[in-house]
PDB file of N, CA and C in Angstrom:
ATOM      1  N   UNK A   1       0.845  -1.208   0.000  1.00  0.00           N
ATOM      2  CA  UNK A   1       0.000   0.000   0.000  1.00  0.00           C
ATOM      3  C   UNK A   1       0.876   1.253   0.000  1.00  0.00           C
ATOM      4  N   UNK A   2       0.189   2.076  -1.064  1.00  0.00           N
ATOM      5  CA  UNK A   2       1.364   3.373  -1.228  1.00  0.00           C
ATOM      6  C   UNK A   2       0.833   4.321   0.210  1.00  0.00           C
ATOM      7  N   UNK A   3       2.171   4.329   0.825  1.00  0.00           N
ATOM      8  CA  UNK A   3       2.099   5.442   2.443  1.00  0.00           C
ATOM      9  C   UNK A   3       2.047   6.880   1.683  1.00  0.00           C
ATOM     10  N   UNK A   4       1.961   8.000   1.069  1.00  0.00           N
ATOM     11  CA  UNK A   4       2.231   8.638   0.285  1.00  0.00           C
ATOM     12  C   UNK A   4       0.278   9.131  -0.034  1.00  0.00           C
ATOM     13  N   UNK A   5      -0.694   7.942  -0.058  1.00  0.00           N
ATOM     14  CA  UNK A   5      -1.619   8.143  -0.041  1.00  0.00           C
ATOM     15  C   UNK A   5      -2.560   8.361   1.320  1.00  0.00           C
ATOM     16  N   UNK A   6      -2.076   7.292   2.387  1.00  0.00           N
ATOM     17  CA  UNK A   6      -2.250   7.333   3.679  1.00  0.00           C
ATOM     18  C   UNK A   6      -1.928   8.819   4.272  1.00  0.00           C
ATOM     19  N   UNK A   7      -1.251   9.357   3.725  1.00  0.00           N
ATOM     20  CA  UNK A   7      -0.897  10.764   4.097  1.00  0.00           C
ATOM     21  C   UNK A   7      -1.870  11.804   3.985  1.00  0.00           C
ATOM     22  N   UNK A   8      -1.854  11.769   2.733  1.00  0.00           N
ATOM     23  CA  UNK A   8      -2.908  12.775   1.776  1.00  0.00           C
ATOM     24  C   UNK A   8      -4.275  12.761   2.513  1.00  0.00           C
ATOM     25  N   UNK A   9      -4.979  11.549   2.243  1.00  0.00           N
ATOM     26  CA  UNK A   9      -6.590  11.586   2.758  1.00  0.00           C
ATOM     27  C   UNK A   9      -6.323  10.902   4.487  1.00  0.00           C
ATOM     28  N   UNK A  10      -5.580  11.780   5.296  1.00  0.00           N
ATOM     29  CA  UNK A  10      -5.440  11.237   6.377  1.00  0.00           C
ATOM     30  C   UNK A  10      -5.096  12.279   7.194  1.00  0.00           C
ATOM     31  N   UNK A  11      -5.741  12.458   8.350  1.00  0.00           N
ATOM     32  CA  UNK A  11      -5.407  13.125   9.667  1.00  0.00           C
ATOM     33  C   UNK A  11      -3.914  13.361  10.136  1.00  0.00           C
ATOM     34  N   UNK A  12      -3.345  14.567  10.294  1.00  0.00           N
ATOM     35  CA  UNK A  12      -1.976  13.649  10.970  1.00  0.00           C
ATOM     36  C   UNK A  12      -1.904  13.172  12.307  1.00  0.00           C
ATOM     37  N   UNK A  13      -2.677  12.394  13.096  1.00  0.00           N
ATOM     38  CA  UNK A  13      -3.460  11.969  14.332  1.00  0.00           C
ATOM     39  C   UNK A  13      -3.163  10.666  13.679  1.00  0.00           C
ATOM     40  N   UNK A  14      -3.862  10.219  12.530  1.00  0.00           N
ATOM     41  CA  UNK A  14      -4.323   9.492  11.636  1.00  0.00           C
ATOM     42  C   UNK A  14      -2.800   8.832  11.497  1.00  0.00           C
ATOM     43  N   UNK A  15      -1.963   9.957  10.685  1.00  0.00           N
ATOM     44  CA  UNK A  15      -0.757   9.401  10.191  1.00  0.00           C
ATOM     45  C   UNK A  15       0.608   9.048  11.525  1.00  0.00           C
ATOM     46  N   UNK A  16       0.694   9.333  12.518  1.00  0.00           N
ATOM     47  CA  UNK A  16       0.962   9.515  13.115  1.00  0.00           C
ATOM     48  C   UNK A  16       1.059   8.363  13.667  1.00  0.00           C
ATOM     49  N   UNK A  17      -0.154   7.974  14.204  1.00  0.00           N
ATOM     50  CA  UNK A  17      -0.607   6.646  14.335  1.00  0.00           C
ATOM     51  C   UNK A  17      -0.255   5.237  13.430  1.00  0.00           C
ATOM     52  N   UNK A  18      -0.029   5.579  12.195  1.00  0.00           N
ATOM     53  CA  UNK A  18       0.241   4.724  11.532  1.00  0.00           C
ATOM     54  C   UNK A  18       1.550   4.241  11.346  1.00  0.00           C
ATOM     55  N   UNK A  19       2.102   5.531  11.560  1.00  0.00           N
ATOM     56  CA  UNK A  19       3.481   5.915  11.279  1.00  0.00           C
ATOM     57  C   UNK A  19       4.340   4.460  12.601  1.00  0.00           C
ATOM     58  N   UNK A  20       3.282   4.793  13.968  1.00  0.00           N
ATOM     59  CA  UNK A  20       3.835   3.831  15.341  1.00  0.00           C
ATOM     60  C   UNK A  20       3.372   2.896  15.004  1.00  0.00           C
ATOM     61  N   UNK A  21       2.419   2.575  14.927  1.00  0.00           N
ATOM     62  CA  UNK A  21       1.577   1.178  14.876  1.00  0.00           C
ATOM     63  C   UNK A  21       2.001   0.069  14.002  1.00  0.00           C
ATOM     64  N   UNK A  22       2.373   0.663  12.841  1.00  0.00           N
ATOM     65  CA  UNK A  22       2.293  -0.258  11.551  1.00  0.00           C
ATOM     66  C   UNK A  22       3.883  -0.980  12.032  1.00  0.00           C
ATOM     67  N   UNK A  23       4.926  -0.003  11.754  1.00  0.00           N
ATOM     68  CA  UNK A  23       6.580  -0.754  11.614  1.00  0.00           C
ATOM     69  C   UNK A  23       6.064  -1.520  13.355  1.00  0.00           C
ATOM     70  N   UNK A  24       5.847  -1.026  14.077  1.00  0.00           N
ATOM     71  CA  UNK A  24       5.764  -1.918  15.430  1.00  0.00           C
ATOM     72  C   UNK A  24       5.264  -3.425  15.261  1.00  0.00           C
ATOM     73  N   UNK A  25       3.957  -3.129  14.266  1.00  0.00           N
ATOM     74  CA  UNK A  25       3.634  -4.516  13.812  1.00  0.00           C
ATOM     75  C   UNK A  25       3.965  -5.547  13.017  1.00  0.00           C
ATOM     76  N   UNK A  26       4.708  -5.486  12.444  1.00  0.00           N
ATOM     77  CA  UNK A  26       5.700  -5.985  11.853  1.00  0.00           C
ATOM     78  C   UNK A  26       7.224  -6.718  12.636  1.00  0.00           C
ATOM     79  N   UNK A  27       7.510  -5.311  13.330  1.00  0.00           N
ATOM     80  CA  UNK A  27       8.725  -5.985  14.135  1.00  0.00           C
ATOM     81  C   UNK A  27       8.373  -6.394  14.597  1.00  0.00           C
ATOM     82  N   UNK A  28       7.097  -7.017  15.680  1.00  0.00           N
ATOM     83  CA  UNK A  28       7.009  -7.673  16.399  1.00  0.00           C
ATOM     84  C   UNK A  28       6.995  -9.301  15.999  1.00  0.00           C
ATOM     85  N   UNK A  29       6.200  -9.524  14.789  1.00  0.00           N
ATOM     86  CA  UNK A  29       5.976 -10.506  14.126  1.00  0.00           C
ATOM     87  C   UNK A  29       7.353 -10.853  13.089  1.00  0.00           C
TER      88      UNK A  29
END
């Protein structure tokens, strides 16, 4: 998924969030 779009139509609350959440989820797994 292009992050680049997640940006655009996204809160930066929104992005922010994604920004922690996502690589966290991953490294964890």
């Amino acid at each position: 998924l292009p992050k680049g779009s997640s940006i655009e139509f996204g809160t930066p609350s929104t992005v922010r969030f994604l920004y922690v959440a996502w690589p966290a989820n991953w490294q964890s797994l």
